[in-house]
C-alpha atoms as a PDB file:
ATOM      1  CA  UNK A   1     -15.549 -38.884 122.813  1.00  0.00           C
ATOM      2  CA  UNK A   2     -15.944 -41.977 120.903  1.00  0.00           C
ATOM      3  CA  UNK A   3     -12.539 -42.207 119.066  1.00  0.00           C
ATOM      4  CA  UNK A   4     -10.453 -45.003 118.241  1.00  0.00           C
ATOM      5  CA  UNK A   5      -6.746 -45.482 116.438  1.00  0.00           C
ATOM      6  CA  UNK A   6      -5.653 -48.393 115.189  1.00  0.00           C
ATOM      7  CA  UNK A   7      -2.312 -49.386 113.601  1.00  0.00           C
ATOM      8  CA  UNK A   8      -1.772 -52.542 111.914  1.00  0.00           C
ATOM      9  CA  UNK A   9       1.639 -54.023 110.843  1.00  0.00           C
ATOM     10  CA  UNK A  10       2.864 -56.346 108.559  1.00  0.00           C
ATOM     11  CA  UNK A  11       5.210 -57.766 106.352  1.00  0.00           C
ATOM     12  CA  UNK A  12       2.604 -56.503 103.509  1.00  0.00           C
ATOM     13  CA  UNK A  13       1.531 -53.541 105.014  1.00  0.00           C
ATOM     14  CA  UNK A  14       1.775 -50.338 107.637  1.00  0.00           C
ATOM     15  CA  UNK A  15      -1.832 -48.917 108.465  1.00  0.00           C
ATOM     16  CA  UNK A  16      -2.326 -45.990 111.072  1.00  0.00           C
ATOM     17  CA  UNK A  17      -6.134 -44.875 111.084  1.00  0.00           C
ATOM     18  CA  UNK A  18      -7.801 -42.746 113.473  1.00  0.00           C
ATOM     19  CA  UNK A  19     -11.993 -42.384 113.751  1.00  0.00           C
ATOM     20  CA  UNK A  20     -14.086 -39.993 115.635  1.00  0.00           C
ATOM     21  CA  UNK A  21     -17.859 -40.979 115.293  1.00  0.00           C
ATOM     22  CA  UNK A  22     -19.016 -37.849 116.678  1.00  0.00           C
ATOM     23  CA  UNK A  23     -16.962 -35.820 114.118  1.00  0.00           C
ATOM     24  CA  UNK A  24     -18.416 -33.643 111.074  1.00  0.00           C
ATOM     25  CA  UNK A  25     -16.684 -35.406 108.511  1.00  0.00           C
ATOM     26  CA  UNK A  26     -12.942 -34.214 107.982  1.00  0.00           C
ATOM     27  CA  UNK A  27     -11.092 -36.736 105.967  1.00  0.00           C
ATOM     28  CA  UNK A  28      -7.338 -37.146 105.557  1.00  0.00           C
ATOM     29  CA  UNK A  29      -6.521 -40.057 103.691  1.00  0.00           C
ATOM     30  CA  UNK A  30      -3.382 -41.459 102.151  1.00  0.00           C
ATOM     31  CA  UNK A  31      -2.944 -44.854 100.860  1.00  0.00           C
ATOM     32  CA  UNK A  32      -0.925 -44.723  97.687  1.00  0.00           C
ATOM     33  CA  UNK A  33      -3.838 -45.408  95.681  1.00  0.00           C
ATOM     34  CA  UNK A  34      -5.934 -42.353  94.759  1.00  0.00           C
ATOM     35  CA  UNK A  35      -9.710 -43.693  93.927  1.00  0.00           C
ATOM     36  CA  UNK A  36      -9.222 -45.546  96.754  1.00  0.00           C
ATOM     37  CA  UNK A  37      -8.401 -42.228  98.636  1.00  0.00           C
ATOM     38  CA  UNK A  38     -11.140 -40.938  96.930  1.00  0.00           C
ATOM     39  CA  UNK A  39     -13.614 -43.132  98.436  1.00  0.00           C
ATOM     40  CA  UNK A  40     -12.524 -43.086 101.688  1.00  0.00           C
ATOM     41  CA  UNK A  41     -13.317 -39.571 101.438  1.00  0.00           C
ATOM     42  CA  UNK A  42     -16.692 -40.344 100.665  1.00  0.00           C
ATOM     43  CA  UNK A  43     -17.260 -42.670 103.291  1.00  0.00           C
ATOM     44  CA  UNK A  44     -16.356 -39.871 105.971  1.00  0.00           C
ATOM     45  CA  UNK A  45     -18.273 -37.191 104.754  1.00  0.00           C
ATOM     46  CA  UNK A  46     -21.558 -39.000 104.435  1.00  0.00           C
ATOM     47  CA  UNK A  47     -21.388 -40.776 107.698  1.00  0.00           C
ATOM     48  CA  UNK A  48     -20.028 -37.597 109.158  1.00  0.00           C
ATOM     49  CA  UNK A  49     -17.540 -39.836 110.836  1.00  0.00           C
ATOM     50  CA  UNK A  50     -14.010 -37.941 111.219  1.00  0.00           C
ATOM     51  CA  UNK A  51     -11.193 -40.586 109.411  1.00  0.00           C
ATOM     52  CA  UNK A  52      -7.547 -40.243 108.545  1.00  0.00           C
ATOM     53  CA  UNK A  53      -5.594 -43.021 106.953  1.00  0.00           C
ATOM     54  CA  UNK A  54      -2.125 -43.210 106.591  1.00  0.00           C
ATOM     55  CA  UNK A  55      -1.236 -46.647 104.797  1.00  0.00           C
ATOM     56  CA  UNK A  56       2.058 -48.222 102.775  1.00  0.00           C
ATOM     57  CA  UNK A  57       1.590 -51.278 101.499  1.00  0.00           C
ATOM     58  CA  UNK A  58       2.979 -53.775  98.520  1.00  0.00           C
ATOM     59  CA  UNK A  59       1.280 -51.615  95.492  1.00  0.00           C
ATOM     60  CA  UNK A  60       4.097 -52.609  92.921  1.00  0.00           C
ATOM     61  CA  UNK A  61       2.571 -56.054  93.224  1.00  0.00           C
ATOM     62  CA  UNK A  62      -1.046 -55.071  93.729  1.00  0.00           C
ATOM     63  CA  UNK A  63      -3.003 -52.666  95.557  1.00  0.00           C
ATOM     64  CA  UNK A  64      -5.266 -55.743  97.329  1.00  0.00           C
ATOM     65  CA  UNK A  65      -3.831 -56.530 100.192  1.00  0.00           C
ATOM     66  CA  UNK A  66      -3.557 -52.624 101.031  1.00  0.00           C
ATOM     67  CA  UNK A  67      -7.312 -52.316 100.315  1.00  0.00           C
ATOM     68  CA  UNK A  68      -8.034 -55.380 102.354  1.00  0.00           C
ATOM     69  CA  UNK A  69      -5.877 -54.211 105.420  1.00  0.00           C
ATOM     70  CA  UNK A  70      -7.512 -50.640 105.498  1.00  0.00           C
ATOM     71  CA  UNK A  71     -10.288 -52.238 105.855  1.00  0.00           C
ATOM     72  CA  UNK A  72      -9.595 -54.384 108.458  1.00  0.00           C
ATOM     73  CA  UNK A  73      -8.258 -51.369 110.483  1.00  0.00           C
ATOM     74  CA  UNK A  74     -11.141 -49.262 110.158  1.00  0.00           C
ATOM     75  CA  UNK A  75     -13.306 -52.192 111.324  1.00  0.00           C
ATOM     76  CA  UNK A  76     -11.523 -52.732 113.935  1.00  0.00           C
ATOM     77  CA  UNK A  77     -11.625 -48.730 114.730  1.00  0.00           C
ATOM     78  CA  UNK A  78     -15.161 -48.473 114.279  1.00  0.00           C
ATOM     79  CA  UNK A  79     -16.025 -50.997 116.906  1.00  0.00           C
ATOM     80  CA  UNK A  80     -13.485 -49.778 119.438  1.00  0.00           C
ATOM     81  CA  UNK A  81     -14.819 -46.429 119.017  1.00  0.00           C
ATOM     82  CA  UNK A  82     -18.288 -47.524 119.547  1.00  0.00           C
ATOM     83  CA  UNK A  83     -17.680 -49.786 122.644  1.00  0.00           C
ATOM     84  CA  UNK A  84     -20.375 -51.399 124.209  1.00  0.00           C
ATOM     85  CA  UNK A  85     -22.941 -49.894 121.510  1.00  0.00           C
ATOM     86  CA  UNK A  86     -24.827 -47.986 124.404  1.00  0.00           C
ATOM     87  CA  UNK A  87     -26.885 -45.686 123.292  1.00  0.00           C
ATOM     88  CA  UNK A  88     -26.991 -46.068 119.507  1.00  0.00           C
ATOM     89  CA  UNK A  89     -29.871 -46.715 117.045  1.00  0.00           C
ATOM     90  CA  UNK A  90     -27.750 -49.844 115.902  1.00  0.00           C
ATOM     91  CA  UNK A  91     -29.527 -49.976 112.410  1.00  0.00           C
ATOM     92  CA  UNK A  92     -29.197 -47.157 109.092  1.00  0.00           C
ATOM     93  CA  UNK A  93     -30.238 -47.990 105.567  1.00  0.00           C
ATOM     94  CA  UNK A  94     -29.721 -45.899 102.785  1.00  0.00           C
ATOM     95  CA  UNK A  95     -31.053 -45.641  98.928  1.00  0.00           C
ATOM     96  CA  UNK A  96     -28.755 -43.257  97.597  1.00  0.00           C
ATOM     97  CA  UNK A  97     -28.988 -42.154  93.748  1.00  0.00           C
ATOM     98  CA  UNK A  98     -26.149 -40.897  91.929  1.00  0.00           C
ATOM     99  CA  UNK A  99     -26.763 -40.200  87.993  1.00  0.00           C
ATOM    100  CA  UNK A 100     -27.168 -43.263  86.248  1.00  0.00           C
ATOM    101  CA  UNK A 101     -26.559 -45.543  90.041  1.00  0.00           C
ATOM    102  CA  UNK A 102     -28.710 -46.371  92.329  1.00  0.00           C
ATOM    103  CA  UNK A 103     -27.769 -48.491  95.597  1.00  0.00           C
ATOM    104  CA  UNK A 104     -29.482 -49.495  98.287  1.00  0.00           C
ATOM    105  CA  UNK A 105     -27.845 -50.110 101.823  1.00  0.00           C
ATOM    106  CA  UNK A 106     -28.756 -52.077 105.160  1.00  0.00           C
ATOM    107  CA  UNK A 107     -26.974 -52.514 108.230  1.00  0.00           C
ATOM    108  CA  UNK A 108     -27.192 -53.689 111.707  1.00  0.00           C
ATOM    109  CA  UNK A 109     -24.296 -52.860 114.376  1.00  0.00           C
ATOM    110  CA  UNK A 110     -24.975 -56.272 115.755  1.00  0.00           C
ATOM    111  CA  UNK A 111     -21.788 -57.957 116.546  1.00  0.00           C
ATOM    112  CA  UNK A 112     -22.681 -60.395 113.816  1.00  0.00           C
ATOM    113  CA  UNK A 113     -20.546 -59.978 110.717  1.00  0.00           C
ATOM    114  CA  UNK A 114     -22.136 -60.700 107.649  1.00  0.00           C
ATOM    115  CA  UNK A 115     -22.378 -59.307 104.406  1.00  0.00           C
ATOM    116  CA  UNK A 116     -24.457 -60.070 101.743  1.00  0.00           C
ATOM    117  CA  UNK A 117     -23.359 -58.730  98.338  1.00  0.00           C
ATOM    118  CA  UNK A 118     -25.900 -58.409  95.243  1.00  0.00           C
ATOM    119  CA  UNK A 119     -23.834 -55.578  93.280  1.00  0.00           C
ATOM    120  CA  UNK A 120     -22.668 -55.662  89.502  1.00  0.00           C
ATOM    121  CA  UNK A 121     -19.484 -53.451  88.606  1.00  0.00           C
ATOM    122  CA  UNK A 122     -19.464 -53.518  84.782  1.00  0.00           C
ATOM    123  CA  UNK A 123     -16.127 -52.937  84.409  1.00  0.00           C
ATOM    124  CA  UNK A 124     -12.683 -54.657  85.901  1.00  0.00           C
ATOM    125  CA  UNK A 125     -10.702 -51.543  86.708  1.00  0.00           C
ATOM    126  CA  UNK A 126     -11.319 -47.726  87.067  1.00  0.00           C
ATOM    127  CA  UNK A 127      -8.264 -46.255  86.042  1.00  0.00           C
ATOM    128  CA  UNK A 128      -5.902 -48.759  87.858  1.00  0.00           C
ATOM    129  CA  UNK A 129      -8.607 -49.460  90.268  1.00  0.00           C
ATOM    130  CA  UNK A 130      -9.334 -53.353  90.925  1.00  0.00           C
ATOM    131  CA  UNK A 131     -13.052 -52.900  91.097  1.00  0.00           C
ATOM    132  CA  UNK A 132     -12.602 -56.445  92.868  1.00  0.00           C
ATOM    133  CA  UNK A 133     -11.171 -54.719  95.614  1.00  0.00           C
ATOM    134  CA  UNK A 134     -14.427 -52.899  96.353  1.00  0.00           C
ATOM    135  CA  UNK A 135     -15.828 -55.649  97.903  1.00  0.00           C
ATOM    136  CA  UNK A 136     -12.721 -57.065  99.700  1.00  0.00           C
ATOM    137  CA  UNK A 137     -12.927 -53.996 101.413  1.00  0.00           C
ATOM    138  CA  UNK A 138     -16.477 -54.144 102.909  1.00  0.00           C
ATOM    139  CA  UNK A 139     -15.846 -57.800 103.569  1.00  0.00           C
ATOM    140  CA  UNK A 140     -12.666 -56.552 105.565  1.00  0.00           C
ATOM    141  CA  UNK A 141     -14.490 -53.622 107.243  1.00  0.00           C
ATOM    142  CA  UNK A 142     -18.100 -55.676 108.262  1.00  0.00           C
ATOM    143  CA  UNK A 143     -16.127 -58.931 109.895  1.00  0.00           C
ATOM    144  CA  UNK A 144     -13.780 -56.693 111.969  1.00  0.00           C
ATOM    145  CA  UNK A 145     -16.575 -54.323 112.460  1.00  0.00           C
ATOM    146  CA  UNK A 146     -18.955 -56.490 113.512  1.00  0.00           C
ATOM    147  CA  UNK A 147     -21.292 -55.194 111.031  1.00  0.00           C
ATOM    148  CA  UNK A 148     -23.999 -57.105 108.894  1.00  0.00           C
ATOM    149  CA  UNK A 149     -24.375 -55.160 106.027  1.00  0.00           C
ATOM    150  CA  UNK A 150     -26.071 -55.831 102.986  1.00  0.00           C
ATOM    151  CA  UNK A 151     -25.461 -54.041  99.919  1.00  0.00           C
ATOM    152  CA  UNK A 152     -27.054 -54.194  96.462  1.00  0.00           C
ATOM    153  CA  UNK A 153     -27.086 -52.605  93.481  1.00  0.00           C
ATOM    154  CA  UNK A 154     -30.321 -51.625  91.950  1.00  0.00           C
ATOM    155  CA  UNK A 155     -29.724 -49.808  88.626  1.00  0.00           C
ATOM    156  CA  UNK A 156     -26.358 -48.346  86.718  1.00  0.00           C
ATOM    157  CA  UNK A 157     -23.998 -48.657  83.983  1.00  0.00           C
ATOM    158  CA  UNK A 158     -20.505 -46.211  85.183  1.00  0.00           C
ATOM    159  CA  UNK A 159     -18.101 -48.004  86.870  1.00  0.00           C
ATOM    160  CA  UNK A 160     -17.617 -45.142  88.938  1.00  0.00           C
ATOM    161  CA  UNK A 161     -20.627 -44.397  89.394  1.00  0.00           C
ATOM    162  CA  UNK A 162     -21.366 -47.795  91.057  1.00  0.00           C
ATOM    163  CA  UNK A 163     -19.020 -47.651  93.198  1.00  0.00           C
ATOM    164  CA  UNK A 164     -19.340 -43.931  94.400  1.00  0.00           C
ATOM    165  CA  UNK A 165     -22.599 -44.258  95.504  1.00  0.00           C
ATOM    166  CA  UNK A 166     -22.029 -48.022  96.490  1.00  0.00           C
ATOM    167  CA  UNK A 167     -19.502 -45.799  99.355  1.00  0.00           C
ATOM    168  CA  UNK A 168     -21.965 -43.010  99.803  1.00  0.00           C
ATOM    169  CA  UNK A 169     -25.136 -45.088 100.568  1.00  0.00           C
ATOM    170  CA  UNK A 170     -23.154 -47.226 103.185  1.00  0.00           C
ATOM    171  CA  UNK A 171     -21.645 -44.087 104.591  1.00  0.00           C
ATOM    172  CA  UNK A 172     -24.892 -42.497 104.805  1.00  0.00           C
ATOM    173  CA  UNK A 173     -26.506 -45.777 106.834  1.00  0.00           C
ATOM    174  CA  UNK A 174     -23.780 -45.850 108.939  1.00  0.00           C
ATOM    175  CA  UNK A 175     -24.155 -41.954 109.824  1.00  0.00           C
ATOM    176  CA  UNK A 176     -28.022 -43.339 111.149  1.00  0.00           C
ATOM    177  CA  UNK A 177     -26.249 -46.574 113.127  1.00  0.00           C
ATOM    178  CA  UNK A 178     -24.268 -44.786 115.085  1.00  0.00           C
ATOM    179  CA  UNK A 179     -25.752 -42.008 116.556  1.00  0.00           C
ATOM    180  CA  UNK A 180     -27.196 -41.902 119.717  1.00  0.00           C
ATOM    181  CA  UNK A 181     -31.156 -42.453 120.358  1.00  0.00           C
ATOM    182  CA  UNK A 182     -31.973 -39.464 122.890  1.00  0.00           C
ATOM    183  CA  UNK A 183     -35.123 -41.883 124.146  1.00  0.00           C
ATOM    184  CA  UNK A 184     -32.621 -44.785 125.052  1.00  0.00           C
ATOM    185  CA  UNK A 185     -29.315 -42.492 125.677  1.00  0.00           C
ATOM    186  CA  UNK A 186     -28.188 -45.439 128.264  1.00  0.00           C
ATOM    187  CA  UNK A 187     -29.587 -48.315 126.852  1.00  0.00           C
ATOM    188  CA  UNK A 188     -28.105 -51.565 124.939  1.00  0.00           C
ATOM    189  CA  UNK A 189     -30.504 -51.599 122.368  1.00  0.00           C
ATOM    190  CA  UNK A 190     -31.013 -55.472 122.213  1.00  0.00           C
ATOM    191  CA  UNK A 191     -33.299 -57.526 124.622  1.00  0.00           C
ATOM    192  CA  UNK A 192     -30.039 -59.335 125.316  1.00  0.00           C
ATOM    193  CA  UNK A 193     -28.404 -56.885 126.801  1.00  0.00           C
ATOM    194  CA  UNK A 194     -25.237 -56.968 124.571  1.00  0.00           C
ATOM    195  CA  UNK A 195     -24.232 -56.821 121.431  1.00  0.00           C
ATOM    196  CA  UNK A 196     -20.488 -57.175 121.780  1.00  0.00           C
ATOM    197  CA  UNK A 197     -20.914 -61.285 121.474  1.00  0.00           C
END
């Protein structure tokens, strides 16, 4: 089984999340900060990666370093759970619509962290959302991940909308990463040889 769980602890935050890449999608997240929740959702059932969240953190004085930290934990869960990469297809991409939105997604499970961030959010909160936060949190999840991702956002005015499908179209790239290629079931798939450095 390729599961992780990672708990992070600070004077800022407590973080407990669990992963199961080989899951169907079951979500159970609880960070105090319900869009946020909301997303996370997203993110597991379009990669069909299994994640629960458990996370207290500073909200009276923001809900950014809470965001940030999550982030940090489920990057750091991701590539535990995914070890030494055998196996996988290492690259997803995604062009996801959703109403007025439309984002595109590519990523490489390379080891490399990098993100490269061409997306517009019209508006500065949803609800009590920091739309800021959005991406802090991909920042937070590609470096510990080890992911270069590159996101961008092609066409929408909602807020929410942006954002949803900004969650959806990573999940759903991610889903492709990550699961195994039955031709090269045992294989690293770089002429390397490893893509842990």
């Amino acid at each position: 089984m390729r599961t992780a769980n990672i708990n992070r602890n600070t004077a800022e935050t407590k973080i407990s999340t669990t992963i199961n890449l080989d899951g169907t999608g079951k979500y159970d997240n609880k960070t105090g900060i319900g869009f946020f929740d909301h997303m996370l959702d997203q993110l597991s059932r379009h990669s069909l990666i299994d994640i629960t969240v458990r996370a207290e953190g500073d909200t009276h004085i923001d809900d950014h370093h809470t965001v940030e930290d999550v982030g940090i934990a489920l990057g750091k869960a991701l590539s535990q759970a995914i070890g030494d990469k055998r196996g996988i297809k290492r690259y997803g991409s995604s062009l996801l619509a959703m109403d007025d939105a439309l984002v595109r997604t590519a990523l490489d499970l390379s080891g490399r962290p990098y993100l490269v961030w061409n997306l517009e959010i019209p508006s500065s909160k949803i609800g009590s959302f920091d739309t800021e936060l959005v991406r802090e949190f991909f920042t937070a999840f590609a470096v510990q991940g080890g992911i270069t991702l590159n996101v961008c956002g092609i066409d929408g005015f909602n807020s929410h909308h942006i954002v949803e499908a900004t969650f959806k179209s990573v999940a759903q790239a991610l889903r492709m990463a990550v699961e195994t290629d039955p031709r090269k079931a045992n294989d690293i798939p770089s002429t390397k040889g490893t893509l842990i450095e």
